[in-house]
PDB file of N, CA and C in Angstrom:
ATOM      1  N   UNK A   1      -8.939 170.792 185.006  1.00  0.00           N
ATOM      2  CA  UNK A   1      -8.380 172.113 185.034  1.00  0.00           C
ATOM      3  C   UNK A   1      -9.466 173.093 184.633  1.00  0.00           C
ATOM      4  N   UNK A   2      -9.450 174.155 184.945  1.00  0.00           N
ATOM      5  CA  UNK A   2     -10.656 175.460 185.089  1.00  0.00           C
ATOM      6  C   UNK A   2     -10.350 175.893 183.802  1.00  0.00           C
ATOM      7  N   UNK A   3     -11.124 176.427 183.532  1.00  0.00           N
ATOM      8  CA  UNK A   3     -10.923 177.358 181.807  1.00  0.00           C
ATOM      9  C   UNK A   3     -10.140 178.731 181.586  1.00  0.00           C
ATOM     10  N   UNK A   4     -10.274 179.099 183.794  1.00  0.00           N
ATOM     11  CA  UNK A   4      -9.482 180.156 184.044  1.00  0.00           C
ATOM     12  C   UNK A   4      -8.125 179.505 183.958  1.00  0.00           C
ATOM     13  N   UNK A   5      -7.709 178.517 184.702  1.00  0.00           N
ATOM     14  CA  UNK A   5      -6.602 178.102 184.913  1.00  0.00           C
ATOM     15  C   UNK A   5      -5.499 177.823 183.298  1.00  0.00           C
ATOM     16  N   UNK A   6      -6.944 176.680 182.454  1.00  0.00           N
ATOM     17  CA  UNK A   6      -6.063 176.852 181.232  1.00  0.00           C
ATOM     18  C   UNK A   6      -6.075 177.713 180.283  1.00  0.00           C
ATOM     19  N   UNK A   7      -6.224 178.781 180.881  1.00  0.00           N
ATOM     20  CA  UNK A   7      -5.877 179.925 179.855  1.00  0.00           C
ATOM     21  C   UNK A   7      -4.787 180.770 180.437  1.00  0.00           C
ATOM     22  N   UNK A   8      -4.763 180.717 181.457  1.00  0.00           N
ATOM     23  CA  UNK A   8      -3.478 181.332 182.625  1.00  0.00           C
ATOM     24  C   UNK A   8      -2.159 181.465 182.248  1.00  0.00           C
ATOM     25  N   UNK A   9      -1.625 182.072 181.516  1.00  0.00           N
ATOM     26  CA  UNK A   9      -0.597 181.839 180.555  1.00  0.00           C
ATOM     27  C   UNK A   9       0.315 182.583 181.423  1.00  0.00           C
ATOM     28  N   UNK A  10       1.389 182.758 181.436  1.00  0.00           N
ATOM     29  CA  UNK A  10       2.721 184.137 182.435  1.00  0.00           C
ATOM     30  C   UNK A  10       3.057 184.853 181.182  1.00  0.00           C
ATOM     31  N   UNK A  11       2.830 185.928 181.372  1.00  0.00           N
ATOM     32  CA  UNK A  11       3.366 187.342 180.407  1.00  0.00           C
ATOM     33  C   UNK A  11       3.598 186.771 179.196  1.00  0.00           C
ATOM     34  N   UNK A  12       4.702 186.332 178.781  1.00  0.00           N
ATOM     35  CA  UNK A  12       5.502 185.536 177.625  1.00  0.00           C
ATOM     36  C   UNK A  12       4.483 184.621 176.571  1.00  0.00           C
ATOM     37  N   UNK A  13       3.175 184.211 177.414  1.00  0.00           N
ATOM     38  CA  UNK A  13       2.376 183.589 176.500  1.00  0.00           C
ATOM     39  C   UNK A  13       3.024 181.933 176.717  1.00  0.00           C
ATOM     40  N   UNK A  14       3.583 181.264 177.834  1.00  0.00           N
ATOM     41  CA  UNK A  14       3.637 180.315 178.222  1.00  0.00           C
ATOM     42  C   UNK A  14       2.963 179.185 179.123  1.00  0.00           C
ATOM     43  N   UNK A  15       3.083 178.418 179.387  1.00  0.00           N
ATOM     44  CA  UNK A  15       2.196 177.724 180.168  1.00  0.00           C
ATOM     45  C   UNK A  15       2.655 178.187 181.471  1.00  0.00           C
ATOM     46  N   UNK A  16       1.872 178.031 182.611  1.00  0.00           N
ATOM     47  CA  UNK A  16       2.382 178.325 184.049  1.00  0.00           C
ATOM     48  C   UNK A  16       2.948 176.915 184.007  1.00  0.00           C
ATOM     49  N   UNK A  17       3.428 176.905 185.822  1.00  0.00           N
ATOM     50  CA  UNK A  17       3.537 175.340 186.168  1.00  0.00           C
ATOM     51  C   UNK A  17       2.721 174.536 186.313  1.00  0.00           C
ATOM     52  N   UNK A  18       1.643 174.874 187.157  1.00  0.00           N
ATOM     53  CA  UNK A  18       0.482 174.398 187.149  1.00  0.00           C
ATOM     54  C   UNK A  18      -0.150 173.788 186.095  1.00  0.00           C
ATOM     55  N   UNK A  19      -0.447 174.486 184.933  1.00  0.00           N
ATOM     56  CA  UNK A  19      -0.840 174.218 183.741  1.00  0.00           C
ATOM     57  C   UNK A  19       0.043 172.537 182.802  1.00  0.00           C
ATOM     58  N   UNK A  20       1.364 172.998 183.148  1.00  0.00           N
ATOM     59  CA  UNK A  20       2.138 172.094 183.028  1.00  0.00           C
ATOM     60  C   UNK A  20       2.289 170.633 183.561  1.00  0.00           C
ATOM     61  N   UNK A  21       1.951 171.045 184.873  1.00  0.00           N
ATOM     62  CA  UNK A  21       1.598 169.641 185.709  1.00  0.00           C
ATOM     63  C   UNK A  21       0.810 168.564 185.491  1.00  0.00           C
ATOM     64  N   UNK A  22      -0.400 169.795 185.326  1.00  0.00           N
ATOM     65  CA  UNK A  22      -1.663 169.013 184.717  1.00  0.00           C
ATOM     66  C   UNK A  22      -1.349 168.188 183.100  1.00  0.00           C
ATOM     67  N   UNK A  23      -0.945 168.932 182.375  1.00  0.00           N
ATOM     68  CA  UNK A  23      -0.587 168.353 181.114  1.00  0.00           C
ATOM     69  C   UNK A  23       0.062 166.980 181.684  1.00  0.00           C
ATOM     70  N   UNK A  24       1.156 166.818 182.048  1.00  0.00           N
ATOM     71  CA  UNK A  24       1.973 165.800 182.723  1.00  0.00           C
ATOM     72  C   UNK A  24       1.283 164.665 183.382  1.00  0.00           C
ATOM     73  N   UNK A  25       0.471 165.002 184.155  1.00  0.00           N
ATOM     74  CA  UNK A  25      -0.888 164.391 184.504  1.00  0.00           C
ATOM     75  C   UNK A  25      -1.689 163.428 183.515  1.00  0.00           C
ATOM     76  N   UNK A  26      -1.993 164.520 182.692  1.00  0.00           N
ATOM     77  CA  UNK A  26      -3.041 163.346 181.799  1.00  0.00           C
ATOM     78  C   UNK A  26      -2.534 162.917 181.050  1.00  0.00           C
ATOM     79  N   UNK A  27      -0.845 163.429 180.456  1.00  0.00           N
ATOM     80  CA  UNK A  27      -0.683 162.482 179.550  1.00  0.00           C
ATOM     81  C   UNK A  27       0.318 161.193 180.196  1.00  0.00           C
ATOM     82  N   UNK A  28       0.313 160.887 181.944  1.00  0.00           N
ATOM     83  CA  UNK A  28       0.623 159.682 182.308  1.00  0.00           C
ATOM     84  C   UNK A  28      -0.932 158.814 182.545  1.00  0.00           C
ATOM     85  N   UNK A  29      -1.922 159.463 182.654  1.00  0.00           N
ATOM     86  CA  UNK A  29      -3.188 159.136 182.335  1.00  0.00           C
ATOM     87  C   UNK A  29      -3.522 158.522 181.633  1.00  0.00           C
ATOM     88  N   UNK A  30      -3.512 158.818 180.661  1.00  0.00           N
ATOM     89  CA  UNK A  30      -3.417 158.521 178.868  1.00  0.00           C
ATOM     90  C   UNK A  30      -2.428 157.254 178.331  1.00  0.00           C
ATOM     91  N   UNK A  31      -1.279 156.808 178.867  1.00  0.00           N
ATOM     92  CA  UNK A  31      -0.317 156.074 178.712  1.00  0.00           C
ATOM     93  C   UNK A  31      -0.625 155.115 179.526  1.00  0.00           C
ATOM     94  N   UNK A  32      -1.111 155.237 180.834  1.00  0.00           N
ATOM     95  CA  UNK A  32      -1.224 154.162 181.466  1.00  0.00           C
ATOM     96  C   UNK A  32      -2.475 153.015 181.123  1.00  0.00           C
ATOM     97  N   UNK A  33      -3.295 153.835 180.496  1.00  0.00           N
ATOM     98  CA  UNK A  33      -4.248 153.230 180.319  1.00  0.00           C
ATOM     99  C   UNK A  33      -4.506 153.015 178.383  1.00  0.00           C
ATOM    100  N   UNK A  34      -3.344 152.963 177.841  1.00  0.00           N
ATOM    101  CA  UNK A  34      -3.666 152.833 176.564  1.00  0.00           C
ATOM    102  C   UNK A  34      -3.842 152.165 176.240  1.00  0.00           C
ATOM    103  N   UNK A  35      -3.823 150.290 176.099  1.00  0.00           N
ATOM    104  CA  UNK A  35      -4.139 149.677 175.904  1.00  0.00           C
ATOM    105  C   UNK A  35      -5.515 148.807 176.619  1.00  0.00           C
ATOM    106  N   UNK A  36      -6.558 149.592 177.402  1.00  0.00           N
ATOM    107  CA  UNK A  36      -7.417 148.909 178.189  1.00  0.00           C
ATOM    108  C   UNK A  36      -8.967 149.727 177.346  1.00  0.00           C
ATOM    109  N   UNK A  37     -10.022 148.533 177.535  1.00  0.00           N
ATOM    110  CA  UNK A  37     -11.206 149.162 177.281  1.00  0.00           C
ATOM    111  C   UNK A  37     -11.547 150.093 177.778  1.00  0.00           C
ATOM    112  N   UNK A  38     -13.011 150.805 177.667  1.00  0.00           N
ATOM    113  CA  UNK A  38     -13.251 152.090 178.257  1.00  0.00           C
ATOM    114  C   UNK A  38     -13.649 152.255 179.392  1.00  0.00           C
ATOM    115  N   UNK A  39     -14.306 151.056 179.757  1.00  0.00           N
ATOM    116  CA  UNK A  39     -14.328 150.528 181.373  1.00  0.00           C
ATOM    117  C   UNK A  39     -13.419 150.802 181.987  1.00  0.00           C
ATOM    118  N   UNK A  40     -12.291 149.941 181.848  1.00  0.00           N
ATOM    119  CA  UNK A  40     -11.319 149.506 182.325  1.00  0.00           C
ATOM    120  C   UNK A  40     -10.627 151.381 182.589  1.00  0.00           C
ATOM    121  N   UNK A  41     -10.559 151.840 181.737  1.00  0.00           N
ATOM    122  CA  UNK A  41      -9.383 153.166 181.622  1.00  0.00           C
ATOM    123  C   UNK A  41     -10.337 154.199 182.754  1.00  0.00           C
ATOM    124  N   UNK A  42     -11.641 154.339 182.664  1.00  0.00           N
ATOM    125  CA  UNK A  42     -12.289 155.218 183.833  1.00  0.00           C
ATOM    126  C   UNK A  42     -11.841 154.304 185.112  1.00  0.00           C
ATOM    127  N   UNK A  43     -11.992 153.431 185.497  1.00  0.00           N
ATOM    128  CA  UNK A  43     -12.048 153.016 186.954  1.00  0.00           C
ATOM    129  C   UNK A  43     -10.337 152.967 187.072  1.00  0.00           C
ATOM    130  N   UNK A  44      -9.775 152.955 186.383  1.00  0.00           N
ATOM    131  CA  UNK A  44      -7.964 153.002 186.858  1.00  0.00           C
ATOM    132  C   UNK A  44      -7.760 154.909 186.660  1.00  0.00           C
ATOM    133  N   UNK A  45      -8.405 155.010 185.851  1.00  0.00           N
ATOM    134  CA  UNK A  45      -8.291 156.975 186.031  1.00  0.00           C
ATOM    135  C   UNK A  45      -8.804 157.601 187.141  1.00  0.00           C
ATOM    136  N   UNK A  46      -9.946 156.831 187.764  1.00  0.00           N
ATOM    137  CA  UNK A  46     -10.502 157.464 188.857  1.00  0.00           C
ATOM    138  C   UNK A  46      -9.558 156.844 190.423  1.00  0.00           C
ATOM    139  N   UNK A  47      -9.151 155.882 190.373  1.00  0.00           N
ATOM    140  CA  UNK A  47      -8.412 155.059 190.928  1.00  0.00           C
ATOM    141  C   UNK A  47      -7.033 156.285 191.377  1.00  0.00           C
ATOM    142  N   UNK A  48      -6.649 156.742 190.151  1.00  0.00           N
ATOM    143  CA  UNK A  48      -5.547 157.636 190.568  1.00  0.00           C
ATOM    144  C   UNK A  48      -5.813 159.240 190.519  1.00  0.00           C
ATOM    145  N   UNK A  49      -6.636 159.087 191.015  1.00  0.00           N
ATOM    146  CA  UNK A  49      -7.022 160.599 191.630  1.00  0.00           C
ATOM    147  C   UNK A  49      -7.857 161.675 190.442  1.00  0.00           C
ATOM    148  N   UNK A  50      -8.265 161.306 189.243  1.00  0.00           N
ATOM    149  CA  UNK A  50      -9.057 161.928 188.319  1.00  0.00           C
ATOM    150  C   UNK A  50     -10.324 162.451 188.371  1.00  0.00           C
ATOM    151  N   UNK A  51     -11.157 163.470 188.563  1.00  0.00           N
ATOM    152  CA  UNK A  51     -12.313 163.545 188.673  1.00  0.00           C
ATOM    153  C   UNK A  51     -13.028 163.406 187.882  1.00  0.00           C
ATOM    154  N   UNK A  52     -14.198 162.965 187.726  1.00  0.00           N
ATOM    155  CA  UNK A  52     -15.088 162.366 186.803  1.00  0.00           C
ATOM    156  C   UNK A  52     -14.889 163.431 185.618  1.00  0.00           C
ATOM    157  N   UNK A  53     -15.301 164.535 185.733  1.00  0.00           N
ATOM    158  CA  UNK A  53     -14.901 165.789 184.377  1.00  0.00           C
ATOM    159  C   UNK A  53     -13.686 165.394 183.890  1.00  0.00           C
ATOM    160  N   UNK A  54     -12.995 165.156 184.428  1.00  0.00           N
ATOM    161  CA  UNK A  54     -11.386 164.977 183.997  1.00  0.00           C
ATOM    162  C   UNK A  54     -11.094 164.185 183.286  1.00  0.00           C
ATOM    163  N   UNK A  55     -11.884 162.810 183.712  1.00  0.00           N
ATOM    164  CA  UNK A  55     -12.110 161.499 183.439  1.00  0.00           C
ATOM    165  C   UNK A  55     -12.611 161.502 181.653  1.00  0.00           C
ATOM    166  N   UNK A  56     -13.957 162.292 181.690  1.00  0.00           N
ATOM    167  CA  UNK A  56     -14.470 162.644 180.378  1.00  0.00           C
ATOM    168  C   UNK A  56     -13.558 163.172 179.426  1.00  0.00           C
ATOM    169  N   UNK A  57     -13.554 164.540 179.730  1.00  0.00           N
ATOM    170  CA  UNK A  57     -12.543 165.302 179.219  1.00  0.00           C
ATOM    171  C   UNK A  57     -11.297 164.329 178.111  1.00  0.00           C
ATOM    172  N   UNK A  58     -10.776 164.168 179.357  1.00  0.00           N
ATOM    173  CA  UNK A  58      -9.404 163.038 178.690  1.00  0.00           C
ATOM    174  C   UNK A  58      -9.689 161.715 177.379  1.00  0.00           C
ATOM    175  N   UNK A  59     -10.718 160.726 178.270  1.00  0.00           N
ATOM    176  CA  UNK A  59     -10.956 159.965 177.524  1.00  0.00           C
ATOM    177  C   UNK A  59     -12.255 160.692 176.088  1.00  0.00           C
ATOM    178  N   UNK A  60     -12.485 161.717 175.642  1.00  0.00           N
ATOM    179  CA  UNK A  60     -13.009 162.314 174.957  1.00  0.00           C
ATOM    180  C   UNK A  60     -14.891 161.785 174.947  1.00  0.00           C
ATOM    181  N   UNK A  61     -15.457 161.467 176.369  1.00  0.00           N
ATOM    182  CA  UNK A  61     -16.432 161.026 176.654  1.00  0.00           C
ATOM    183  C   UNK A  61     -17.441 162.291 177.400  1.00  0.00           C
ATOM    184  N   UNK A  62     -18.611 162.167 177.597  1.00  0.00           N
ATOM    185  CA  UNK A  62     -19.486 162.922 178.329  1.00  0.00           C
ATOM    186  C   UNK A  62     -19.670 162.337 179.663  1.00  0.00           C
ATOM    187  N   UNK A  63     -19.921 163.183 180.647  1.00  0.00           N
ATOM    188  CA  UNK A  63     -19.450 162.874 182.292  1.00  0.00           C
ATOM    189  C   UNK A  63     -20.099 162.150 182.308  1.00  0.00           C
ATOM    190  N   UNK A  64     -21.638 162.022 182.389  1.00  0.00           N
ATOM    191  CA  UNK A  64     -23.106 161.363 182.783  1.00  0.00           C
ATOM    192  C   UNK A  64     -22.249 159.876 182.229  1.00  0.00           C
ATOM    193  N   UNK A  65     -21.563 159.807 181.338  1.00  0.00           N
ATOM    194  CA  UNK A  65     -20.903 158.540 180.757  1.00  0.00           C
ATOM    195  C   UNK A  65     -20.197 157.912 181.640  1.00  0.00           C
ATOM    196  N   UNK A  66     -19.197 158.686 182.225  1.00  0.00           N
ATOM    197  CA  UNK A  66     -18.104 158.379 183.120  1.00  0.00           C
ATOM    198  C   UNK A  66     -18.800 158.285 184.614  1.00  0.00           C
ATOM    199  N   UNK A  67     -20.096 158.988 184.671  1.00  0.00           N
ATOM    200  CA  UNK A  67     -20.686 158.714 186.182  1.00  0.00           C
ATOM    201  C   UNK A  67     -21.152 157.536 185.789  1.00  0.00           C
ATOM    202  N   UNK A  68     -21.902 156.995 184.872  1.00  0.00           N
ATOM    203  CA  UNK A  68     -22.820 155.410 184.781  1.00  0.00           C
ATOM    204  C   UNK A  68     -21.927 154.318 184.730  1.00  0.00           C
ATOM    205  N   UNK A  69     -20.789 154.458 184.450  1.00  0.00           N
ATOM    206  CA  UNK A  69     -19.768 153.406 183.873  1.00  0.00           C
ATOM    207  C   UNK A  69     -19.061 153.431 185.605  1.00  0.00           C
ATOM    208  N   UNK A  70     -18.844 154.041 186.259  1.00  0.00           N
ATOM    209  CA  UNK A  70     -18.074 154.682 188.056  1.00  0.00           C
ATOM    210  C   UNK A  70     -19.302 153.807 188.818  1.00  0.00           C
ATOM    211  N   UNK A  71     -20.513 154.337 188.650  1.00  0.00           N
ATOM    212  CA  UNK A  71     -21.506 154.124 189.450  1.00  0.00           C
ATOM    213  C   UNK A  71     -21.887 152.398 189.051  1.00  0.00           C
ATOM    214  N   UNK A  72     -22.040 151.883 188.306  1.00  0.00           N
ATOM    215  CA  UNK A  72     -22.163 150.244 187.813  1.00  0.00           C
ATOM    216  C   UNK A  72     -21.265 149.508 188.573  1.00  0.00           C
ATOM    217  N   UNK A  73     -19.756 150.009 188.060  1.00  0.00           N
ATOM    218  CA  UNK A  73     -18.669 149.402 188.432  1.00  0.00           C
ATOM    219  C   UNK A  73     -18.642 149.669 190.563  1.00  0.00           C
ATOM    220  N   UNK A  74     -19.135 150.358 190.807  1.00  0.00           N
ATOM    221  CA  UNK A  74     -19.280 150.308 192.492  1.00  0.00           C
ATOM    222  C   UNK A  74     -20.368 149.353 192.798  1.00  0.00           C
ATOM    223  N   UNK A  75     -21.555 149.154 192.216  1.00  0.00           N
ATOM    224  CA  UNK A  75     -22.624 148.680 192.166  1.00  0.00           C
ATOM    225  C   UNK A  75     -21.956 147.159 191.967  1.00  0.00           C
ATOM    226  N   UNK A  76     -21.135 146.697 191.477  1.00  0.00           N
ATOM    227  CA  UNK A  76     -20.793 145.157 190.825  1.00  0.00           C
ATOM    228  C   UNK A  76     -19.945 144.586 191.994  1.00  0.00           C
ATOM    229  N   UNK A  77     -18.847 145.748 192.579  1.00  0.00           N
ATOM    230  CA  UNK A  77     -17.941 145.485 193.754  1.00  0.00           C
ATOM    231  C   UNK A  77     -19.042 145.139 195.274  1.00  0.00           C
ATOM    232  N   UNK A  78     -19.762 146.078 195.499  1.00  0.00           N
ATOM    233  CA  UNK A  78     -20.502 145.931 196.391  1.00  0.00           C
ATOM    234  C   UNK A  78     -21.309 144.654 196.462  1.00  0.00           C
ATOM    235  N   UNK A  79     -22.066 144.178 195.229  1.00  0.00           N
ATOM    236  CA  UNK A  79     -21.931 142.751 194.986  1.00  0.00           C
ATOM    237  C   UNK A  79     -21.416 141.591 195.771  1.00  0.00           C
ATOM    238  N   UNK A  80     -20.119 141.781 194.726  1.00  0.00           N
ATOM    239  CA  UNK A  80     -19.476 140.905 195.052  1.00  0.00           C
ATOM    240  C   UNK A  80     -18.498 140.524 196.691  1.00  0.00           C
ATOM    241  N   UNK A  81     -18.525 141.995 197.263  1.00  0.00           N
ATOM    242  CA  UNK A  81     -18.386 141.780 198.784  1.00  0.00           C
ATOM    243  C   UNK A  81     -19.793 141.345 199.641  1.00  0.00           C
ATOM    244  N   UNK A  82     -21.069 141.469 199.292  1.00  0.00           N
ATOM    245  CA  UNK A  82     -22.156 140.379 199.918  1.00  0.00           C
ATOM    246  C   UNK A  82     -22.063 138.980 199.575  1.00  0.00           C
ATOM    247  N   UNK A  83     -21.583 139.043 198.478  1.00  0.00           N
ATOM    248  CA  UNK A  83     -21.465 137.446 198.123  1.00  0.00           C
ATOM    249  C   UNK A  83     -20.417 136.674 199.051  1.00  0.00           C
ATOM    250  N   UNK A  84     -19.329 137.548 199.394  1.00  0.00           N
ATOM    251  CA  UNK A  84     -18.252 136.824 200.765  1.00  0.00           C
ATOM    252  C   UNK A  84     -18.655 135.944 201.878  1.00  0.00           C
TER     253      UNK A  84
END
């Protein structure tokens, strides 16, 4: 979410919908992946539509983190489909 977006409040000082969604978002994000390592929780976050910022953000990590841990884990799959 943009910094414009989460600050986007409607008159009243409420969340929009949008804003709301997103909340809703990460915290099925967050639940789905609560019990998995940190591996594990980026490649099922990115899996369901998270962008790497998002990815960070949420799991309270730095992107370059969430790109090396994305980028390995493609690197290991690709692998293992030459090995077929």
């Amino acid at each position: 979410m943009s910094p414009n977006a989460r600050n986007a409040h409607n008159q009243n000082g409420d969340h929009t919908l949008g804003e709301k969604l997103g909340l809703i978002a990460n915290l099925l994000g967050l639940l789905a992946t609560k019990d998995m390592n940190d591996g594990d929780k980026i490649g099922t976050l990115e899996a369901a539509g998270f962008r790497n910022v998002e990815i960070a953000r949420l799991l309270g990590k730095k992107r370059t983190i969430v790109d090396v841990v994305l980028s390995q884990r493609r690197a290991r799959e690709r692998k293992k489909k030459r090995r077929k």
